[in-house]
PDB file of N, CA and C in Angstrom:
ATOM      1  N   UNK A   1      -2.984   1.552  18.950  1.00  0.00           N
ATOM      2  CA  UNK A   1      -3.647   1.529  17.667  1.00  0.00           C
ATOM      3  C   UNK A   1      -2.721   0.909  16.624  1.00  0.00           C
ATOM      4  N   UNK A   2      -3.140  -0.008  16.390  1.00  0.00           N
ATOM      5  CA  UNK A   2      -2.130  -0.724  15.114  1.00  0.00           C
ATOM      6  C   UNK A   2      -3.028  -0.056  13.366  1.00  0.00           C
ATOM      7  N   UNK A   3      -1.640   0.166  13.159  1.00  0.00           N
ATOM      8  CA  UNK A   3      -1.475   0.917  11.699  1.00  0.00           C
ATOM      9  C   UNK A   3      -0.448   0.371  10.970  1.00  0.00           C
ATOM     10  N   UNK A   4      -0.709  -0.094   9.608  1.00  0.00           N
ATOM     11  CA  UNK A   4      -0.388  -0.198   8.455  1.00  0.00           C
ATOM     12  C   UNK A   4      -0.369   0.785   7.513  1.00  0.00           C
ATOM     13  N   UNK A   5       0.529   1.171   6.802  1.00  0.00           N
ATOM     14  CA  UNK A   5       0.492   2.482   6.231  1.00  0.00           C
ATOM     15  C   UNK A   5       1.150   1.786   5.134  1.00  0.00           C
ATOM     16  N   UNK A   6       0.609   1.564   3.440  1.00  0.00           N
ATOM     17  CA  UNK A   6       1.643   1.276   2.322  1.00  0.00           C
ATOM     18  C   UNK A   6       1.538   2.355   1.648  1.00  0.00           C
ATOM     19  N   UNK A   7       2.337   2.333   0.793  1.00  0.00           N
ATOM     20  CA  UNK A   7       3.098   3.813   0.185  1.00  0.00           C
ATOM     21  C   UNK A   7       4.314   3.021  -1.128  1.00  0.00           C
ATOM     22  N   UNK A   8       4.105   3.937  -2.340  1.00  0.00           N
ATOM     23  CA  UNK A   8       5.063   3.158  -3.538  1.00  0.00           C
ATOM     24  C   UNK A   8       4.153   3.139  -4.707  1.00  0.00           C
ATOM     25  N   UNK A   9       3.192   2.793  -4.638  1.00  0.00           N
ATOM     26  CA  UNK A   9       2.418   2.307  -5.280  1.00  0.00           C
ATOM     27  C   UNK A   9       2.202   4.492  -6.729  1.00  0.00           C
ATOM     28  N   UNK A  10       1.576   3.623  -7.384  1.00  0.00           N
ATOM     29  CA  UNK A  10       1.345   4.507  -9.278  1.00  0.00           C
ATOM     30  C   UNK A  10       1.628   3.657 -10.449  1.00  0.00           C
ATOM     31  N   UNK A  11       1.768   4.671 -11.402  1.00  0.00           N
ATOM     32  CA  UNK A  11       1.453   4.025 -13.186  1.00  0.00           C
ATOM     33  C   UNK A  11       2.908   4.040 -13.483  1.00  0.00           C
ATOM     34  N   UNK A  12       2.950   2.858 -14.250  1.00  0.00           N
ATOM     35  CA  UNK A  12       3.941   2.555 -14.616  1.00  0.00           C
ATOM     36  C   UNK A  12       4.083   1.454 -15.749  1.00  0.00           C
ATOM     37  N   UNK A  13       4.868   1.863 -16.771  1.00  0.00           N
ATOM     38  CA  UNK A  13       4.839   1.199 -17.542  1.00  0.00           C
ATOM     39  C   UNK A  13       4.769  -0.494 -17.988  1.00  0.00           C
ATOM     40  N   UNK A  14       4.694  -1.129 -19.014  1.00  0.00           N
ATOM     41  CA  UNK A  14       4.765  -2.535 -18.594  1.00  0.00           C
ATOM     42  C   UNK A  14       6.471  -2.843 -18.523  1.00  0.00           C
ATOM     43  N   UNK A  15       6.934  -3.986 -17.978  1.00  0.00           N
ATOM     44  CA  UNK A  15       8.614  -3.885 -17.704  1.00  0.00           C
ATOM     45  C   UNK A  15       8.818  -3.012 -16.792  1.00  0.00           C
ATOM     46  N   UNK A  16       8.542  -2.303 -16.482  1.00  0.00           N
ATOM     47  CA  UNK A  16       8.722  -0.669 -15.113  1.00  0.00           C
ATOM     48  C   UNK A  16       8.783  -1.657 -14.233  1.00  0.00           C
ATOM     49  N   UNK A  17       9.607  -0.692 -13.163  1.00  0.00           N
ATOM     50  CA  UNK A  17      10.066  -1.280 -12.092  1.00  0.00           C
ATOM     51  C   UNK A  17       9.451  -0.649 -10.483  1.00  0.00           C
ATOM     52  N   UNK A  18       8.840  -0.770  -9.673  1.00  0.00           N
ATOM     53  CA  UNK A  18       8.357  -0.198  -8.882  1.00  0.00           C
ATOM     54  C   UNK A  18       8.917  -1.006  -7.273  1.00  0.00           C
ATOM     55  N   UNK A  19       8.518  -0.445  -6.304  1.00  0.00           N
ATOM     56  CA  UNK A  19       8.626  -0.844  -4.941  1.00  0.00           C
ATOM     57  C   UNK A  19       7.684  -0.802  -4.120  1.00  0.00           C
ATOM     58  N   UNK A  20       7.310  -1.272  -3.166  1.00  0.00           N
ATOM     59  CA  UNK A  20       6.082  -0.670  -2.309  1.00  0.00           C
ATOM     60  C   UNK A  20       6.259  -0.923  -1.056  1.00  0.00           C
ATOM     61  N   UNK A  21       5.947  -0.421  -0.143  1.00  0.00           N
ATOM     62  CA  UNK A  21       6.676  -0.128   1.579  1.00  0.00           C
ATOM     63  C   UNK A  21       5.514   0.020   2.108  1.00  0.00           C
ATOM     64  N   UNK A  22       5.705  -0.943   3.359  1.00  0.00           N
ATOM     65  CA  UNK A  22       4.270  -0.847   3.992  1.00  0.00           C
ATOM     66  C   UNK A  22       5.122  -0.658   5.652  1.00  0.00           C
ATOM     67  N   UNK A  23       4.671   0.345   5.978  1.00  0.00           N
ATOM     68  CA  UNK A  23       5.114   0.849   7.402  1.00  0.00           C
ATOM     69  C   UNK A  23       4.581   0.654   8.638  1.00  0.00           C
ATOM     70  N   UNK A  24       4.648   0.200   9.396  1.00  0.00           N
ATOM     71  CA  UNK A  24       3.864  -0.873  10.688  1.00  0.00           C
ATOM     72  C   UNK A  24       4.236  -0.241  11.993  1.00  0.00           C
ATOM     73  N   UNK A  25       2.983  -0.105  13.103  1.00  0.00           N
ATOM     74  CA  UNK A  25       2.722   1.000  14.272  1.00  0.00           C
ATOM     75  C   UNK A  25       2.006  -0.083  14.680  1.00  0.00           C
ATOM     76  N   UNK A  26       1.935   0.281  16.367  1.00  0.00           N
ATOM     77  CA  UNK A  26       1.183  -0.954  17.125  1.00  0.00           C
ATOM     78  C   UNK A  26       1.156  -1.665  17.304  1.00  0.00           C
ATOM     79  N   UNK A  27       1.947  -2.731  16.406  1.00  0.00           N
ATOM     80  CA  UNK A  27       2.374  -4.378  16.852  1.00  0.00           C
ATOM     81  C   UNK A  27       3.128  -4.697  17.299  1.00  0.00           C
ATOM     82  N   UNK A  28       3.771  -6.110  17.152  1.00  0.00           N
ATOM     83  CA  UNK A  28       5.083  -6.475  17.734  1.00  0.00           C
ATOM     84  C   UNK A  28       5.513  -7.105  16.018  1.00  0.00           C
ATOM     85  N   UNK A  29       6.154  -6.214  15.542  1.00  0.00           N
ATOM     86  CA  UNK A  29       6.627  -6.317  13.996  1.00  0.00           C
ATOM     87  C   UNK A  29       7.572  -7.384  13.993  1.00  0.00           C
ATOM     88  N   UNK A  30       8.510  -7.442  14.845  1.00  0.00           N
ATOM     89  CA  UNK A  30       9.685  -8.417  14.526  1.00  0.00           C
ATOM     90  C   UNK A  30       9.021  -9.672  15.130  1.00  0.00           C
ATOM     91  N   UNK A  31       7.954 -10.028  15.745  1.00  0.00           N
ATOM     92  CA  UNK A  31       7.577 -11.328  15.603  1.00  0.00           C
ATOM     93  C   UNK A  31       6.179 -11.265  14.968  1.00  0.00           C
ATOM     94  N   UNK A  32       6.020 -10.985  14.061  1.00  0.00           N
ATOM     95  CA  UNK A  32       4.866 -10.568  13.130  1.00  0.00           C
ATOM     96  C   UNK A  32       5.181 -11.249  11.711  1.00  0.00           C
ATOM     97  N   UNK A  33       4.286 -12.443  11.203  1.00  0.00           N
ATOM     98  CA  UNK A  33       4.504 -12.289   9.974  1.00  0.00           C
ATOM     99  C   UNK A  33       4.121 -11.575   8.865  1.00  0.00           C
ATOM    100  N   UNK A  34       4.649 -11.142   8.175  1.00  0.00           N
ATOM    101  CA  UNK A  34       3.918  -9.933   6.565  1.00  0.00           C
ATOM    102  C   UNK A  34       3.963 -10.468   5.640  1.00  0.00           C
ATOM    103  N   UNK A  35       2.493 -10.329   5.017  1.00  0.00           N
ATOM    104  CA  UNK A  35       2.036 -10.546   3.646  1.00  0.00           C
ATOM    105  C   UNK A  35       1.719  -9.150   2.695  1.00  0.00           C
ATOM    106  N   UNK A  36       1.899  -9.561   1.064  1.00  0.00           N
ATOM    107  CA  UNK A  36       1.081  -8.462   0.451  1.00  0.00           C
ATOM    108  C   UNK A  36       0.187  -9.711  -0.050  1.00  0.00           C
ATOM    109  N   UNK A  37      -1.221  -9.111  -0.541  1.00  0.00           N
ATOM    110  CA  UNK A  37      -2.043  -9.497  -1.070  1.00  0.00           C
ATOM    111  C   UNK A  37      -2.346  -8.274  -1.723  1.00  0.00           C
ATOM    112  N   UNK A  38      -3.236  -8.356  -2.910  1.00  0.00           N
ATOM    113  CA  UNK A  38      -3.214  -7.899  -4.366  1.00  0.00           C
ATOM    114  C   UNK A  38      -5.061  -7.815  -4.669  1.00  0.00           C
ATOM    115  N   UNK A  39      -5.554  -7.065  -4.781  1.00  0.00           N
ATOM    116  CA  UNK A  39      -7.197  -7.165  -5.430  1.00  0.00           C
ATOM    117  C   UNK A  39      -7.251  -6.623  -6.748  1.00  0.00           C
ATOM    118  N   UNK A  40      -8.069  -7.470  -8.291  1.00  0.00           N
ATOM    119  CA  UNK A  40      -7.419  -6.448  -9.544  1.00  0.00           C
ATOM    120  C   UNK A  40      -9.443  -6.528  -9.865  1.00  0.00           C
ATOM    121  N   UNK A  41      -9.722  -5.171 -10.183  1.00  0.00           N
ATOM    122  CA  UNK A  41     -10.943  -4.666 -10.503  1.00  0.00           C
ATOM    123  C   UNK A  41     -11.963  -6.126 -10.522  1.00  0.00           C
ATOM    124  N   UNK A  42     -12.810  -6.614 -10.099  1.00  0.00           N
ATOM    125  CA  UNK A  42     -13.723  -8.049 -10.552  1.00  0.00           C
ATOM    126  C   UNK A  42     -12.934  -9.123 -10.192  1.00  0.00           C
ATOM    127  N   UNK A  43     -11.837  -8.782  -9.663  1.00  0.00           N
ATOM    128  CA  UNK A  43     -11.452 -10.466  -9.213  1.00  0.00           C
ATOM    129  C   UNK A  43     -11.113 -10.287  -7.736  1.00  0.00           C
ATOM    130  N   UNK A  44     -10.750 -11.647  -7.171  1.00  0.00           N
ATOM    131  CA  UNK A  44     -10.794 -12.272  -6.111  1.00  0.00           C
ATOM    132  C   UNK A  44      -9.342 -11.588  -5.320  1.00  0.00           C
ATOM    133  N   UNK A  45      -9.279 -11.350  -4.283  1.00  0.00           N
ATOM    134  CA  UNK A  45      -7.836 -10.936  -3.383  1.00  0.00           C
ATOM    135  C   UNK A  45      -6.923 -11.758  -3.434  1.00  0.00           C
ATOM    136  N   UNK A  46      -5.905 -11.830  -3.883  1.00  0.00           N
ATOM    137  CA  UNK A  46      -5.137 -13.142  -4.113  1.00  0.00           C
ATOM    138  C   UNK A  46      -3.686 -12.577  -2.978  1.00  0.00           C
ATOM    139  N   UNK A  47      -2.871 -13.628  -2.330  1.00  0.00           N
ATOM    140  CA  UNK A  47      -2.244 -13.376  -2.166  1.00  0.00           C
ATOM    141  C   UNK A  47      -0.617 -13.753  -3.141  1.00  0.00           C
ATOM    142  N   UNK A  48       0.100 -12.373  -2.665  1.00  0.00           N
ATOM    143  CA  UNK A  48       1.192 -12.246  -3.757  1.00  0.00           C
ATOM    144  C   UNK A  48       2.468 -12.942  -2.760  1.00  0.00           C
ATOM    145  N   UNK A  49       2.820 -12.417  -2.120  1.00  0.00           N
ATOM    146  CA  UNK A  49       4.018 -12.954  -0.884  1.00  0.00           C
ATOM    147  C   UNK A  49       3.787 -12.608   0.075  1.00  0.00           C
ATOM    148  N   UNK A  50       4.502 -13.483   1.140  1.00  0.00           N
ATOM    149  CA  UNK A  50       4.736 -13.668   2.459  1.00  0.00           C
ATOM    150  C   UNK A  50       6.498 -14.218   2.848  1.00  0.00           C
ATOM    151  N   UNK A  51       6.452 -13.622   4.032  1.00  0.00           N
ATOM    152  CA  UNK A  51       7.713 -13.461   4.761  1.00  0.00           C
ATOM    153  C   UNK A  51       7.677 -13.790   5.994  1.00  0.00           C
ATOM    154  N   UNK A  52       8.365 -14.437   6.787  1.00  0.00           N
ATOM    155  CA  UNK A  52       8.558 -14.958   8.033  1.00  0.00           C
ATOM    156  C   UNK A  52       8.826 -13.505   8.943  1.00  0.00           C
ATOM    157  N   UNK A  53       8.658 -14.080  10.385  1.00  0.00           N
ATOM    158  CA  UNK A  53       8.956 -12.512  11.634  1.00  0.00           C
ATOM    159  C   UNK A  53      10.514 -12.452  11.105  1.00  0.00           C
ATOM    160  N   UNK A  54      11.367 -13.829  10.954  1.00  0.00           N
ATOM    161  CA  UNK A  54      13.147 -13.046  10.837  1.00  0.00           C
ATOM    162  C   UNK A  54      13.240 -13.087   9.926  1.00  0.00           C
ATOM    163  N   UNK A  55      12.007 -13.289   8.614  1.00  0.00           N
ATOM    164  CA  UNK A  55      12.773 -12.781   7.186  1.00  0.00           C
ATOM    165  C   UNK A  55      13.555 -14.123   6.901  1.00  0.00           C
ATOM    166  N   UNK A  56      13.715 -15.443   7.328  1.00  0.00           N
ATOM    167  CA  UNK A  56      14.449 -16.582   6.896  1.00  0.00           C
ATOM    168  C   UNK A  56      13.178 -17.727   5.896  1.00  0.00           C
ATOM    169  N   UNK A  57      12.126 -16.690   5.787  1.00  0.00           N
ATOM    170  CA  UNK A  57      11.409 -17.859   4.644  1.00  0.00           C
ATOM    171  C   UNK A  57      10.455 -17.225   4.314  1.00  0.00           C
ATOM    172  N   UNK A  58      10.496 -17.224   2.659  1.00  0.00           N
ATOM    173  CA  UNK A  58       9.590 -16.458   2.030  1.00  0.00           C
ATOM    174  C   UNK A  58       8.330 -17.556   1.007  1.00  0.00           C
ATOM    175  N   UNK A  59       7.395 -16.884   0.759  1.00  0.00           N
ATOM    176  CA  UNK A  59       6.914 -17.562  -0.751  1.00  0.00           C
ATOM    177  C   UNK A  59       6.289 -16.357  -1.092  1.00  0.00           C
ATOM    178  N   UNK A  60       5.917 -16.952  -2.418  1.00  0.00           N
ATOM    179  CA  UNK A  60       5.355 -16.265  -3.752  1.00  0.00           C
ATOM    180  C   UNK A  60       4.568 -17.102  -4.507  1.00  0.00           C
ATOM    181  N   UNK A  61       3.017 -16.248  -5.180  1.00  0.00           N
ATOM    182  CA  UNK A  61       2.370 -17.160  -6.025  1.00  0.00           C
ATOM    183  C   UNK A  61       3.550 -17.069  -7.398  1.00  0.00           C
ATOM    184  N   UNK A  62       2.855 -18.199  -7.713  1.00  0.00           N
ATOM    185  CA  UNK A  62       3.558 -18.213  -8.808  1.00  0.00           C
ATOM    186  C   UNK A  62       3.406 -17.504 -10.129  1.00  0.00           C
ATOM    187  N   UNK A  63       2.802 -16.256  -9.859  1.00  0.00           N
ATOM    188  CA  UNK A  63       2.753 -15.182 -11.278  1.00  0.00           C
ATOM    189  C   UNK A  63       3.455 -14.545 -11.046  1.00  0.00           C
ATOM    190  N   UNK A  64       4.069 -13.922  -9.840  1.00  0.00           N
ATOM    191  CA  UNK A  64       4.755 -13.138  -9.567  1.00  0.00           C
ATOM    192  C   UNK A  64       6.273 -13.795  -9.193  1.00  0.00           C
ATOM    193  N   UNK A  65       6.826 -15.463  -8.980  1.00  0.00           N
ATOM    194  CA  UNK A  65       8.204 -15.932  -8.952  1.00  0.00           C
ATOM    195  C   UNK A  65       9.188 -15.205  -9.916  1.00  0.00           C
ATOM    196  N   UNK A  66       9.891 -14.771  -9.308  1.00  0.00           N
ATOM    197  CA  UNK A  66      11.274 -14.150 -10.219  1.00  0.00           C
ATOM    198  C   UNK A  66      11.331 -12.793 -10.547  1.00  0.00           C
ATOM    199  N   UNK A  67      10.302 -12.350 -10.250  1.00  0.00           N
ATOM    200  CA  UNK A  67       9.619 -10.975 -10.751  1.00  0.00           C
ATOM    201  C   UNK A  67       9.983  -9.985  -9.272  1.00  0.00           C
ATOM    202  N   UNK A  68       8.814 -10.534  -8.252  1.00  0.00           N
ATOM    203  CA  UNK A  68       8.920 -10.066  -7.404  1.00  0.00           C
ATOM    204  C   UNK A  68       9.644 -10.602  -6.112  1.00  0.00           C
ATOM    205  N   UNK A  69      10.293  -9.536  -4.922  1.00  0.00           N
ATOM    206  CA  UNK A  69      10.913  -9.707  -4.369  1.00  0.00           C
ATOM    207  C   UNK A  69      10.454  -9.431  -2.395  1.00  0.00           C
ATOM    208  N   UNK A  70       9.985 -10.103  -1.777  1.00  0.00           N
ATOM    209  CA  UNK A  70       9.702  -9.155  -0.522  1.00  0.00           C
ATOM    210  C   UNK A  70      10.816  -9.305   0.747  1.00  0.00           C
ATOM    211  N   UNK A  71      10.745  -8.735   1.403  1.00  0.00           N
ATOM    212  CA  UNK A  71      11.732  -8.215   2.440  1.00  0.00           C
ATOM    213  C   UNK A  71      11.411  -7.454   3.337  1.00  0.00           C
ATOM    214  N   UNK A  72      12.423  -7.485   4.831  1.00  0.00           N
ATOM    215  CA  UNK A  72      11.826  -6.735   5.640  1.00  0.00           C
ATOM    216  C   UNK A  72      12.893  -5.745   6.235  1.00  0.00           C
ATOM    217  N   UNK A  73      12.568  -5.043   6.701  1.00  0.00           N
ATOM    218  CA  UNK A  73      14.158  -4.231   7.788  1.00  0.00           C
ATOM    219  C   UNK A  73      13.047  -4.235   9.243  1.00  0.00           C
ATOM    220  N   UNK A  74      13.340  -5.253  10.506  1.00  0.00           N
ATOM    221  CA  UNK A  74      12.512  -5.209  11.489  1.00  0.00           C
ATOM    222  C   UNK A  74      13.286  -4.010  12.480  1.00  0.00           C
ATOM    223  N   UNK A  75      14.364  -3.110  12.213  1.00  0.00           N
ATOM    224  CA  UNK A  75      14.545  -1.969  13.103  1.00  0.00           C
ATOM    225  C   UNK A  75      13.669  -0.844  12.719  1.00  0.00           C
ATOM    226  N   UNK A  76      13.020  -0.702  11.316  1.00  0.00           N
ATOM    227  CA  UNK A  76      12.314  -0.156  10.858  1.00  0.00           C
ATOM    228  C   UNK A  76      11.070  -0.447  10.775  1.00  0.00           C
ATOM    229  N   UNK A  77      10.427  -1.404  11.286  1.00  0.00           N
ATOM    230  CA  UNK A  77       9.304  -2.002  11.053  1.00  0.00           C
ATOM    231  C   UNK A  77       8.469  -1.871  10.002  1.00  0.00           C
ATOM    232  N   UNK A  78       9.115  -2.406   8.713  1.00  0.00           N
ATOM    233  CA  UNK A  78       8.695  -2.508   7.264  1.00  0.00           C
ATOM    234  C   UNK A  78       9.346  -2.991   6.799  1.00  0.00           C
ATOM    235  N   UNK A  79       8.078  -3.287   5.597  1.00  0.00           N
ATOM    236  CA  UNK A  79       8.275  -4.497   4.929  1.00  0.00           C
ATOM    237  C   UNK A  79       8.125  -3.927   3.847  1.00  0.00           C
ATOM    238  N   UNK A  80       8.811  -4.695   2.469  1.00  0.00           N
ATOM    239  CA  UNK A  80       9.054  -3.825   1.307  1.00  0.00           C
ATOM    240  C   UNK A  80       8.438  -5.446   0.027  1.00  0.00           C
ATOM    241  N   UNK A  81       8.236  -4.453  -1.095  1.00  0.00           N
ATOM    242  CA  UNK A  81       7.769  -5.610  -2.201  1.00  0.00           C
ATOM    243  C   UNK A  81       8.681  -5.055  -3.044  1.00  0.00           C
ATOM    244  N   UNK A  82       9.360  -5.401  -3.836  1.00  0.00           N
ATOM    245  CA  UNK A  82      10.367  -5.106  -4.602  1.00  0.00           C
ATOM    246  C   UNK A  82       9.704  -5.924  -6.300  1.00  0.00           C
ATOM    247  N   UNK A  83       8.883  -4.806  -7.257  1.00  0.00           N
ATOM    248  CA  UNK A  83       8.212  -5.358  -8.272  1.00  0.00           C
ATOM    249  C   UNK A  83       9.792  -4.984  -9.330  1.00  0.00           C
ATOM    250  N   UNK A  84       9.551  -5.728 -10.628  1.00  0.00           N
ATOM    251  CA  UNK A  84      10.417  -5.714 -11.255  1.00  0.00           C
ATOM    252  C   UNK A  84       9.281  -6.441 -12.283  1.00  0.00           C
ATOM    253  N   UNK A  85      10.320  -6.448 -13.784  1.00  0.00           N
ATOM    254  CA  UNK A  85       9.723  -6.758 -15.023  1.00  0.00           C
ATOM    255  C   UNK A  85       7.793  -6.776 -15.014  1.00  0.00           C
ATOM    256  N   UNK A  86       7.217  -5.714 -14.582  1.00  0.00           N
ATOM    257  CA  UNK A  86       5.988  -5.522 -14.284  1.00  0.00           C
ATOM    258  C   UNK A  86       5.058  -5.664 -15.874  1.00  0.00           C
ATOM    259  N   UNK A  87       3.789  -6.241 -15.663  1.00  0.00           N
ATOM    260  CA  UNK A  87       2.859  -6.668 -16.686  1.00  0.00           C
ATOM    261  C   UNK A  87       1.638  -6.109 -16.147  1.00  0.00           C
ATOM    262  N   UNK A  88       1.065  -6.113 -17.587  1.00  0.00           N
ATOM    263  CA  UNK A  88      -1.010  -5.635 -17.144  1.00  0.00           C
ATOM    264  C   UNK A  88      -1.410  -5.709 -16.177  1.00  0.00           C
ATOM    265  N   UNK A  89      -1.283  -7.110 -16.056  1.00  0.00           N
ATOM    266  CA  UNK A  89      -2.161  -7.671 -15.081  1.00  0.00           C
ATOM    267  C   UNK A  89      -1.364  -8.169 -14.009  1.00  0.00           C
ATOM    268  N   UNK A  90      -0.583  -7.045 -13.739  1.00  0.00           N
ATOM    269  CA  UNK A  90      -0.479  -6.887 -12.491  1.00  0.00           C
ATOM    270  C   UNK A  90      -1.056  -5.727 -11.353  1.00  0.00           C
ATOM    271  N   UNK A  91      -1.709  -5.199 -12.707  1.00  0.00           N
ATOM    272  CA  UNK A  91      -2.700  -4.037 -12.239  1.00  0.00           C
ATOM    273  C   UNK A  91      -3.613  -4.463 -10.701  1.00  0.00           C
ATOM    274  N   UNK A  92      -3.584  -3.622  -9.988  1.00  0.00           N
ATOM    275  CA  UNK A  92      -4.214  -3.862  -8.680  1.00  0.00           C
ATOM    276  C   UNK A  92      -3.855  -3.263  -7.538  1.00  0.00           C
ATOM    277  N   UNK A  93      -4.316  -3.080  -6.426  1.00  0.00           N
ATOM    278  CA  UNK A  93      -4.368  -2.772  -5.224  1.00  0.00           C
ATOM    279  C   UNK A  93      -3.727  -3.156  -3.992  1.00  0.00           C
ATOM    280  N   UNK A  94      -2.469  -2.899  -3.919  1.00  0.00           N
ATOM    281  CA  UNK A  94      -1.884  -3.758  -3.100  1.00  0.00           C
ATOM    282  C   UNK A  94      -1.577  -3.686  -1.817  1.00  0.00           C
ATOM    283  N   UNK A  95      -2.267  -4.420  -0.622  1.00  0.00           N
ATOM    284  CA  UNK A  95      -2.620  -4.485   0.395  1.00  0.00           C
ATOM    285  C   UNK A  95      -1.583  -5.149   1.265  1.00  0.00           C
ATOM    286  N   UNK A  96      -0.741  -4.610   2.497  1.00  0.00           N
ATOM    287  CA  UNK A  96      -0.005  -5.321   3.636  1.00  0.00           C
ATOM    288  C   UNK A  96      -0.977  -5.722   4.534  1.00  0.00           C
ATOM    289  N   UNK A  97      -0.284  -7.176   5.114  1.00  0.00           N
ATOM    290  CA  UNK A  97      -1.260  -7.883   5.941  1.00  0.00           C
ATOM    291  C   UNK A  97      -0.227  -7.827   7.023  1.00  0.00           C
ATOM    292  N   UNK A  98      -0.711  -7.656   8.350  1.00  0.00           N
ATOM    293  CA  UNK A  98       0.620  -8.568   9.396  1.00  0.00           C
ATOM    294  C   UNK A  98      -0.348  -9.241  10.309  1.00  0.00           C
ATOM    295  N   UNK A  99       0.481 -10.499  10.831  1.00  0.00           N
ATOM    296  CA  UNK A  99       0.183 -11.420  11.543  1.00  0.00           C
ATOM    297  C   UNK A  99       0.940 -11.899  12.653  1.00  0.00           C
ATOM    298  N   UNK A 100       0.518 -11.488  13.721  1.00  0.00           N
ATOM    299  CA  UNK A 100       1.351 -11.673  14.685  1.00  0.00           C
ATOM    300  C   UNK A 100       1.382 -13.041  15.223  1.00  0.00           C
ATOM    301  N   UNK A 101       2.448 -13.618  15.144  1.00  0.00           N
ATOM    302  CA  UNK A 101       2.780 -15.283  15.126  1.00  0.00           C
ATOM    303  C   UNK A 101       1.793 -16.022  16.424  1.00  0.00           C
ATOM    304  N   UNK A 102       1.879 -14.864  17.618  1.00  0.00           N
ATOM    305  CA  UNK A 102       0.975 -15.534  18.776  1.00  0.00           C
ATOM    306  C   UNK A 102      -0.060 -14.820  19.110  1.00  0.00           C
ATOM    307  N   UNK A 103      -0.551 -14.074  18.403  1.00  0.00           N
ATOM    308  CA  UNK A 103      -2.240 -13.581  18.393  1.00  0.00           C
ATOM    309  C   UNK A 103      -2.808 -13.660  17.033  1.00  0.00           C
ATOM    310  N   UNK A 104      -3.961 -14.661  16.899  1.00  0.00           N
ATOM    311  CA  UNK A 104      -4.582 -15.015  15.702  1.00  0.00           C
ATOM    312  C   UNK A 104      -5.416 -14.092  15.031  1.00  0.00           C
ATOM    313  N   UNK A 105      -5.059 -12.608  14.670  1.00  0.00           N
ATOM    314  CA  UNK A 105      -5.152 -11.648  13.961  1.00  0.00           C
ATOM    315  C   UNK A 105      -4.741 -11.050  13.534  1.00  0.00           C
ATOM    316  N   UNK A 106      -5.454 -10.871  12.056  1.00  0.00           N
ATOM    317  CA  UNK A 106      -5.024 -10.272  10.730  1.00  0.00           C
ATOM    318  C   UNK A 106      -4.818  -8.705  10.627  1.00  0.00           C
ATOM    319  N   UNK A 107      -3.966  -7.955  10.844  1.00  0.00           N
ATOM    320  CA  UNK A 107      -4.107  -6.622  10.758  1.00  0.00           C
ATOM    321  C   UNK A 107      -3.911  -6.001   9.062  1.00  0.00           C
ATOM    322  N   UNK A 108      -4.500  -5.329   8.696  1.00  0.00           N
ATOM    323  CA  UNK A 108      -4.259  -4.888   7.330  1.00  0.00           C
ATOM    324  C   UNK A 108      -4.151  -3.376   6.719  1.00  0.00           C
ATOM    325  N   UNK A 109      -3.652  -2.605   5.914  1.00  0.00           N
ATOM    326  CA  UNK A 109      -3.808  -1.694   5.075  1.00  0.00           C
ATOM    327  C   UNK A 109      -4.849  -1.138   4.897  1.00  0.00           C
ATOM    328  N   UNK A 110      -4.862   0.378   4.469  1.00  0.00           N
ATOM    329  CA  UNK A 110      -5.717   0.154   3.493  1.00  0.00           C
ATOM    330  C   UNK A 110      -5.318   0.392   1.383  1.00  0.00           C
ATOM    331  N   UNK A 111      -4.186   0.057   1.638  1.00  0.00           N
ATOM    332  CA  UNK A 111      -4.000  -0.401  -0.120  1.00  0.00           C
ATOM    333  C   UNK A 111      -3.175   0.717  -1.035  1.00  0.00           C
ATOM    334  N   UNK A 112      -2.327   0.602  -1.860  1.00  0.00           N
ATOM    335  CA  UNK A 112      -1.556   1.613  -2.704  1.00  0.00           C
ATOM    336  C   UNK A 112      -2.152   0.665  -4.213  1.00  0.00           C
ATOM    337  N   UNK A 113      -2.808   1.479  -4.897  1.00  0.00           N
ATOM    338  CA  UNK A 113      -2.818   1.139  -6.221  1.00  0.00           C
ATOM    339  C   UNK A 113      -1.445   1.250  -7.459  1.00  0.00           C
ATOM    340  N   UNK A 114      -1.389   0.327  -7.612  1.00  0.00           N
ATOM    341  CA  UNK A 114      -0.127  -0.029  -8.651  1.00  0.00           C
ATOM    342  C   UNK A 114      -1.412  -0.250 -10.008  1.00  0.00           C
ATOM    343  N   UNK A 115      -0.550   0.728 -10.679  1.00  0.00           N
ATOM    344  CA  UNK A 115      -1.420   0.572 -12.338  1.00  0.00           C
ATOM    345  C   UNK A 115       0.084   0.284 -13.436  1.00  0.00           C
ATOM    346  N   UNK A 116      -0.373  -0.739 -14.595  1.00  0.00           N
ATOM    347  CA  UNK A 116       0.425  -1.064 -15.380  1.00  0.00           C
ATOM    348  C   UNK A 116      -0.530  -0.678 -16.511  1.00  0.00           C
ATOM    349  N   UNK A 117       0.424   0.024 -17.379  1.00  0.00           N
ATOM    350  CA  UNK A 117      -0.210   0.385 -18.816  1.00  0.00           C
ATOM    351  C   UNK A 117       0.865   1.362 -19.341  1.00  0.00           C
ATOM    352  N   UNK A 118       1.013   0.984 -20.384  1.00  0.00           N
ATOM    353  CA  UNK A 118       1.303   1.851 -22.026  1.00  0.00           C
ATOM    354  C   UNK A 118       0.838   3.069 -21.854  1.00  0.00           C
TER     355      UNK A 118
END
C-alpha cells in the first residue's frame, strides 16, 4: 500500500516561517521523484517544487524562488518543503506527489493546509 502522509502544515503569520514533511510507505522512494503542489480556495493546483530521486536537481515556480526550499533525506523516505518569508497568498493546501522514475504513476497525499494571515 503506498502512502503519503504530509504533516507541518497551520496558521501562520505573513513573514512566518513554516516546514512541511511528507513521509513516504510503499514505494521505491530513493528512485522516486517528489513534488509539492499547492491548491488555494477557486484556483487551479499549481505546482510549487520538485526534486530529483538523488536530490541533485531541483525547480521552483517562480512565486515561491528564494522563499522556498525542498529537500529530501532518502534513509528516511521524506521529503521536506522548507517555507520561509511566507505571504497571503500562499494560503493553500499542500499536497506531496511521488513519481517513481520507472513506473508512470502519480502517487499523492492527501494535503496539510498552510494558512497565512494577520
Amino acid at each position: 500500500q503506498v502512502q503519503l502522509v504530509e504533516s507541518g502544515g497551520g496558521l501562520v503569520q505573513p513573514g512566518g516561517s513554516l516546514r512541511l514533511s511528507c513521509a513516504a510507505s510503499g514505494l521505491p522512494f530513493s528512485s522516486s521523484a517528489m513534488r509539492w503542489y499547492r491548491r488555494a480556495p477557486g484556483k487551479e493546483r499549481e505546482l510549487v517544487a520538485g526534486i530529483s530521486s538523488a536530490g541533485g536537481s531541483t525547480n521552483y515556480a517562480d512565486s515561491v524562488k528564494g522563499r522556498f526550499t525542498i529537500s529530501r533525506d532518502n534513509a528516511k523516505n521524506t521529503v521536506y518543503l522548507q517555507m520561509f518569508s511566507l505571504k497571503p497568498e500562499d494560503t493553500a493546501v499542500y499536497y506531496c506527489n511521488a513519481q517513481p522514475v520507472t513506473y508512470g504513476i502519480n502517487y499523492w497525499g492527501k494535503g496539510t493546509l498552510v494558512t497565512v494571515s494577520s
